[in-house]
Protein backbone atom coordinates (compact mmCIF):
# COMPACT_ATOMS: atom_id res chain seq x y z
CA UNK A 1 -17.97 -0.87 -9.47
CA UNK A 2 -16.69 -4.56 -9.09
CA UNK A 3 -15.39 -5.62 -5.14
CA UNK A 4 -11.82 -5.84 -6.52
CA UNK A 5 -10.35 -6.43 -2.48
CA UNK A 6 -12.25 -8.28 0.14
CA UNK A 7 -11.53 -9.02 3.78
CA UNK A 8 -13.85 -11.57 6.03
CA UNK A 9 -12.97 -11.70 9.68
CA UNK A 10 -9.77 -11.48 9.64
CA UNK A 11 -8.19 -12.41 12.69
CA UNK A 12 -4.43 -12.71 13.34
CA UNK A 13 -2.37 -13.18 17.04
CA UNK A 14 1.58 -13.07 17.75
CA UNK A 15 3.29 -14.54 20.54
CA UNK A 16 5.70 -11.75 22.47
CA UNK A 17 7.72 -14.25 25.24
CA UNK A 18 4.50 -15.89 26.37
CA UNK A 19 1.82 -13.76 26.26
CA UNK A 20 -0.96 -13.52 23.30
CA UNK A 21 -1.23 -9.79 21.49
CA UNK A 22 -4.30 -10.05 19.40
CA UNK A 23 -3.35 -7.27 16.06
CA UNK A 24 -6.61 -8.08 14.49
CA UNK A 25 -10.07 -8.85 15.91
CA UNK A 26 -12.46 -9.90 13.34
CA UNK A 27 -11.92 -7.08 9.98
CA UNK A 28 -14.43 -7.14 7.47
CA UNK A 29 -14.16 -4.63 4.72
CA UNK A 30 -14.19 -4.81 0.74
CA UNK A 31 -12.38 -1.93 -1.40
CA UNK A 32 -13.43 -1.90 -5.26
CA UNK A 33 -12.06 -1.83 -8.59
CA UNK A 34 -10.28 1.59 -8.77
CA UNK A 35 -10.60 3.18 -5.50
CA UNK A 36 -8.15 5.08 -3.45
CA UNK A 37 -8.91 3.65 0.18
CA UNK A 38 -6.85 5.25 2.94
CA UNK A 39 -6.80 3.42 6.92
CA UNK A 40 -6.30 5.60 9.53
CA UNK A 41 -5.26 4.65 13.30
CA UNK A 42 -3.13 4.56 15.74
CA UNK A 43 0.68 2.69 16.38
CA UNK A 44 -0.59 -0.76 17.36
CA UNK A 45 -4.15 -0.59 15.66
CA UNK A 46 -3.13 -3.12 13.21
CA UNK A 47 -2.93 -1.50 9.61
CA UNK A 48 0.57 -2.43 9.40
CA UNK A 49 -0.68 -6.79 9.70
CA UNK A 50 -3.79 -5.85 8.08
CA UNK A 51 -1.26 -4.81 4.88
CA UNK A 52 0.70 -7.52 5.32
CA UNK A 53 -2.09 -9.54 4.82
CA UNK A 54 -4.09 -7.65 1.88
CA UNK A 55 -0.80 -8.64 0.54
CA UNK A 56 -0.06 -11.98 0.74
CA UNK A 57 3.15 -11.30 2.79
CA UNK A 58 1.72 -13.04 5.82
CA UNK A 59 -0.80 -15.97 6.58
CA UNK A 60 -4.11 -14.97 8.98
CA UNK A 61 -4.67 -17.14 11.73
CA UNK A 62 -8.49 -16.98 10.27
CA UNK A 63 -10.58 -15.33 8.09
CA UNK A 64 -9.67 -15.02 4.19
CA UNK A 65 -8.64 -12.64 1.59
CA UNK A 66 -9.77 -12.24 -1.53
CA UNK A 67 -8.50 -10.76 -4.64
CA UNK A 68 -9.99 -10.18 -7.99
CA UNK A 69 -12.21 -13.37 -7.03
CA UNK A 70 -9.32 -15.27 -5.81
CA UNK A 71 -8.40 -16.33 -2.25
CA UNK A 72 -5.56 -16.13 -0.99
CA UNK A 73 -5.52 -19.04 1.15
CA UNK A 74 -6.41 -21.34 -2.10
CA UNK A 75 -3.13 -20.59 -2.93
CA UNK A 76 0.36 -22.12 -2.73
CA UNK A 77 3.04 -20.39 -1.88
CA UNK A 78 4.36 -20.14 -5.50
CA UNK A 79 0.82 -19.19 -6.78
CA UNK A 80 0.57 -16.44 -4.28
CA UNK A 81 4.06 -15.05 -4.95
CA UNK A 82 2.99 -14.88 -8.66
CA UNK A 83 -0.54 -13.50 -8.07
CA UNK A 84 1.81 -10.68 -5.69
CA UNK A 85 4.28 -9.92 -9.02
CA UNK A 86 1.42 -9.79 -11.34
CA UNK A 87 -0.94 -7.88 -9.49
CA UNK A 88 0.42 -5.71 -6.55
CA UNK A 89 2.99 -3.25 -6.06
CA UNK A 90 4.14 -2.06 -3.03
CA UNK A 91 5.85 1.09 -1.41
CA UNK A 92 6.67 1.06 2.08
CA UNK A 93 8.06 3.41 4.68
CA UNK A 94 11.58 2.37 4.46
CA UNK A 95 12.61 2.38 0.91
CA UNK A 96 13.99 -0.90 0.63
CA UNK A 97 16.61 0.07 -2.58
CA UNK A 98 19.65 -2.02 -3.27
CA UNK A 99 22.59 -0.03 -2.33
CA UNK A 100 24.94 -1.04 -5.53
CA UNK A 101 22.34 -0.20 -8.02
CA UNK A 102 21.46 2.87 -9.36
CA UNK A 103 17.76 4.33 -9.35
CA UNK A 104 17.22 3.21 -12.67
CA UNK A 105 18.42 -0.38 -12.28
CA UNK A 106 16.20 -0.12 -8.94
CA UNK A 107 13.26 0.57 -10.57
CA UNK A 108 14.05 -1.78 -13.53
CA UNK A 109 14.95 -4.76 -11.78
CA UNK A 110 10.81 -5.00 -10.57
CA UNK A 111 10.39 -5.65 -14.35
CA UNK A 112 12.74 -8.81 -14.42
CA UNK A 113 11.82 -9.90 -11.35
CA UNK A 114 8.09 -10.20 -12.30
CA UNK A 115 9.40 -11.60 -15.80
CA UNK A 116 8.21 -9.27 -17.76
CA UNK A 117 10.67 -8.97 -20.01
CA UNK A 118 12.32 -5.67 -20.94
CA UNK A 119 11.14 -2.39 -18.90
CA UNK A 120 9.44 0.13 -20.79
CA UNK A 121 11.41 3.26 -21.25
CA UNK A 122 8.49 5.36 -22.52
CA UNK A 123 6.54 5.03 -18.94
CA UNK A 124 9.69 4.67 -17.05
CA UNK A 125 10.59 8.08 -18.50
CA UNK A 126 7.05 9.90 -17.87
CA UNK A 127 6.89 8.49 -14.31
CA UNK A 128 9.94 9.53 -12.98
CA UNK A 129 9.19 12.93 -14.76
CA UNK A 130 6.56 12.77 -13.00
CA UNK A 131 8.25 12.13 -9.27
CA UNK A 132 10.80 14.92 -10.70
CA UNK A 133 13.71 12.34 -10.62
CA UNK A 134 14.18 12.18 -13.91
CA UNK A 135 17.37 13.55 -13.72
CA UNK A 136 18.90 11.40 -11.01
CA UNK A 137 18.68 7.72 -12.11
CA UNK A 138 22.48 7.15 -12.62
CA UNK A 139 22.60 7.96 -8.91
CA UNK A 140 22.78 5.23 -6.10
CA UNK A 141 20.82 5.56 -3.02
CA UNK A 142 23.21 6.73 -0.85
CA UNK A 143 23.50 9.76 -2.94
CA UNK A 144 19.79 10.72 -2.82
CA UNK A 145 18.16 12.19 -0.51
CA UNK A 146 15.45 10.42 1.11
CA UNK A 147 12.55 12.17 -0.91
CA UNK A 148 14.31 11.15 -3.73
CA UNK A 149 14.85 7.26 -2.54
CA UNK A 150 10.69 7.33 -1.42
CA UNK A 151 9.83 8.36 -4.88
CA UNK A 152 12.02 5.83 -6.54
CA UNK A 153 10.84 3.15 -4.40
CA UNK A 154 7.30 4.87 -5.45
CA UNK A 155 8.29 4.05 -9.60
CA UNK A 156 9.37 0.60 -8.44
CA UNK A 157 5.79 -0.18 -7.76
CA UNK A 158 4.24 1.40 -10.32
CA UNK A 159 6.68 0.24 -13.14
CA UNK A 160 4.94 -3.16 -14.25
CA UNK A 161 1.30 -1.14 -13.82
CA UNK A 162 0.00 -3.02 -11.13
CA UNK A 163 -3.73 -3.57 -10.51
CA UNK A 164 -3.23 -2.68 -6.79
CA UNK A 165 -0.98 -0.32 -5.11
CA UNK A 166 -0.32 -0.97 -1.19
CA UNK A 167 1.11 1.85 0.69
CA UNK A 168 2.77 1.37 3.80
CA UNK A 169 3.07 4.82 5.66
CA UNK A 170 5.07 5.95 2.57
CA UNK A 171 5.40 9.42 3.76
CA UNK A 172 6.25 8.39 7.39
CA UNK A 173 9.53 9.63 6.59
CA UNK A 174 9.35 12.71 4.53
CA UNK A 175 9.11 16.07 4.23
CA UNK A 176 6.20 18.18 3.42
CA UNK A 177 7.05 18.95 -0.22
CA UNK A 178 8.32 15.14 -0.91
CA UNK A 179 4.45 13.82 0.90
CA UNK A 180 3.28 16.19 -1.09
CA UNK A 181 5.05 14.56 -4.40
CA UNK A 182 4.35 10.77 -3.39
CA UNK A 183 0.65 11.76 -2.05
CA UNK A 184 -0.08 13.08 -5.64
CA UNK A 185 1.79 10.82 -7.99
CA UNK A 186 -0.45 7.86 -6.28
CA UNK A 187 -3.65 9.98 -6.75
CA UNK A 188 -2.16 10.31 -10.35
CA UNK A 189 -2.07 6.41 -10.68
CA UNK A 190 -5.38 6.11 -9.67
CA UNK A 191 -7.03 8.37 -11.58
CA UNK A 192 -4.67 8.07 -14.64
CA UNK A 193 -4.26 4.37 -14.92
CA UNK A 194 -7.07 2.67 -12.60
CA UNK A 195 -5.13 1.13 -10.17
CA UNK A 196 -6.90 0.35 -6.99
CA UNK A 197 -4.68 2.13 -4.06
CA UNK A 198 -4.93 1.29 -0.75
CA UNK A 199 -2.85 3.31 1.55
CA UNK A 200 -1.96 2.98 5.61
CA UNK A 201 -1.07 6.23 7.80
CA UNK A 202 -1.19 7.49 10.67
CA UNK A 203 -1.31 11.36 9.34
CA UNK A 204 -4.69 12.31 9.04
CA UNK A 205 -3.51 15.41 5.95
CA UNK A 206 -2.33 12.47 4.42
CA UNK A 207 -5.73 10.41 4.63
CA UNK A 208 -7.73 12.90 2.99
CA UNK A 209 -6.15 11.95 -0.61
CA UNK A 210 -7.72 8.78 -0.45
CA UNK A 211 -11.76 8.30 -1.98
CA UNK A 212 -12.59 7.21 1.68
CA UNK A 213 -11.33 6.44 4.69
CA UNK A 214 -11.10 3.53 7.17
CA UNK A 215 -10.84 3.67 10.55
CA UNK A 216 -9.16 1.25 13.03
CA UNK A 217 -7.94 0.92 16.52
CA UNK A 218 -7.52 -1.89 18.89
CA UNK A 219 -7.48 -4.42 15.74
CA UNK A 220 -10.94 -3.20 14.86
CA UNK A 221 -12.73 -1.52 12.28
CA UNK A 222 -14.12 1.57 14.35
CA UNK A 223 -16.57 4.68 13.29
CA UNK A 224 -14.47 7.68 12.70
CA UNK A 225 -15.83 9.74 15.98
CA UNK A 226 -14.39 6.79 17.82
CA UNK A 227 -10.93 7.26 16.81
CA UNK A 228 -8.61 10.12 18.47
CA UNK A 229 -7.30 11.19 15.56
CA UNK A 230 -10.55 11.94 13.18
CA UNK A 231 -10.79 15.15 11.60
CA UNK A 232 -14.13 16.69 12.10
CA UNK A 233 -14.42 18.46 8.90
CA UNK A 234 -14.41 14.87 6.69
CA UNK A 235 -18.32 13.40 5.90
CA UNK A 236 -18.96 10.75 8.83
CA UNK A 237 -19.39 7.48 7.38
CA UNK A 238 -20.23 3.86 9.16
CA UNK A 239 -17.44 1.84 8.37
CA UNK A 240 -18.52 -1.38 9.88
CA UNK A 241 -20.52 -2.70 7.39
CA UNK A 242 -19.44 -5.12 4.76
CA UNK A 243 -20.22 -2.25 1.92
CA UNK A 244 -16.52 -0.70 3.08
C-alpha cells in the first residue's frame, strides 16, 4: 500500500508565562492508504498537537507533513483549509454540535460547508442506521444524550466520505456500549469505504481496534514496553522506524 500520511521530525514548542514546554521532539512516522492507526500515551505525550498537526489545524515549529504527496507547509492558508474540507474529517472528544440545529442539519451542514452541494440522503440514512440514531435527527443536542451527540458528531465526519478520518479521544467521554458503537462504526469506515483512520487515546481497549498501534510519551515516538500503559498480550513492534 501507498504512504497516504507522512510525518518528518516534527517538532513543535509552546510558551506557558515564560518557560519553553517542548509537546513534540522530533516524530517521524508514515500511516498508509487505508489503515486504521491508533496512538497510545499518556496526558501530555503529545497526540493531542501531533493531531492538530496531521491536520492542518496548527503550524509545526519544524518538520513537515505530508498528505497524499502534498505538504502541508506548501500550502496557503486557503489551500490548506480546502485540502482539510476535501480530504479529512474529524471527530473529537467534545462534540462540537450547534445548539439550534437539529442532528440532521448538524450532520448536513459539513456538506455545504465543504460545497458539496446537496447531502446525500441514501448514505446519510444508512450511517446513522448504522450509529442507531436514525430515529433522533429532528432532535437538538441538548436533548440527546451524549452517546447520541458523539455519534452524530461521528456522521458529521463521515458524511462527505473523507479520505482520512482523525479521531480525537472520541470515546473519552462515553460509556461502554456508546465506545463500543463509535469504536465499530470507524472500523466499519475503514473496512467498508477505505478511509484511512487515525485515532488518539489514552484507553488501551480502545487501541486495539486500530491495524497497529503507536506509541508516544514525552513528545516521542517510544517502543511499546517503554510506555506504562502497554498491554502485554498485543505483538511488540519497533515503532521508531520510518516504516510506521
Amino acid at each position: 500500500m501507498a504512504v497516504f500520511i507522512e510525518a518528518k521530525e516534527l517538532r513543535k514548542t509552546y510558551r506557558v508565562g515564560k518557560v519553553d514546554v517542548p509537546a513534540l521532539r522530533g516524530v517521524s512516522f508514515s500511516v498508509q492508504k487505508g489503515e486504521f492507526v491508533t496512538v497510545v500515551g499518556p496526558s501530555g505525550s503529545g497526540k493531542s498537537t501531533l493531531f492538530y498537526l496531521l491536520g492542518g489545524l496548527t503550524h509545526a515549529d519544524s518538520g513537515s507533513v505530508t498528505i497524499d504527496g502534498v505538504d502541508f507547509a506548501s500550502l496557503s492558508d486557503g489551500e490548506r483549509t480546502r485540502l482539510r474540507k476535501s480530504k479529512i474529517g474529524f471527530v473529537f472528544q467534545k462534540f462540537n454540535l450547534l445548539p439550534t440545529l437539529s442532528a440532521r442539519s448538524n450532520i448536513e451542514i459539513a456538506v455545504d460547508i465543504a460545497g458539496l452541494g446537496k447531502p446525500d440522503a441514501a448514505f446519510l440514512k444508512k450511517i446513522t442506521e448504522m450509529l442507531g440514531i436514525a430515529g433522533r435527527l429532528d432532535h437538538r443536542p441538548n436533548e440527546l444524550s451524549g452517546g447520541e451527540q458523539q455519534r452524530v458528531a461521528l456522521a458529521r465526519a463521515l458524511i462527505n466520505r473523507p479520505a482520512i478520518v482523525l479521531a480525537d479521544e472520541p470515546t473519552g467521554n462515553l460509556d461502554s456500549k456508546s465506545s463500543s458503537i463509535v469504536l465499530n462504526m470507524l472500523r466499519q469506515s475503514n473496512k467498508d469505504l477505505g478511509q484511512t483512520v487515525l485515532m488518539i487515546t489514552h484507553n488501551p481497549e480502545a487501541a486495539e481496534y486500530g491495524d497497529r498501534i503507536v506509541h508516544m510519551r514525552d513528545g516521542q515516538i517510544v517502543r511499546p514496553e517503554e510506555d506504562p500503559q502497554w498491554s502485554p498480550h498485543h505483538p511488540v513492534e519497533d515503532l521508531r522506524s520510518d516504516s510506521v
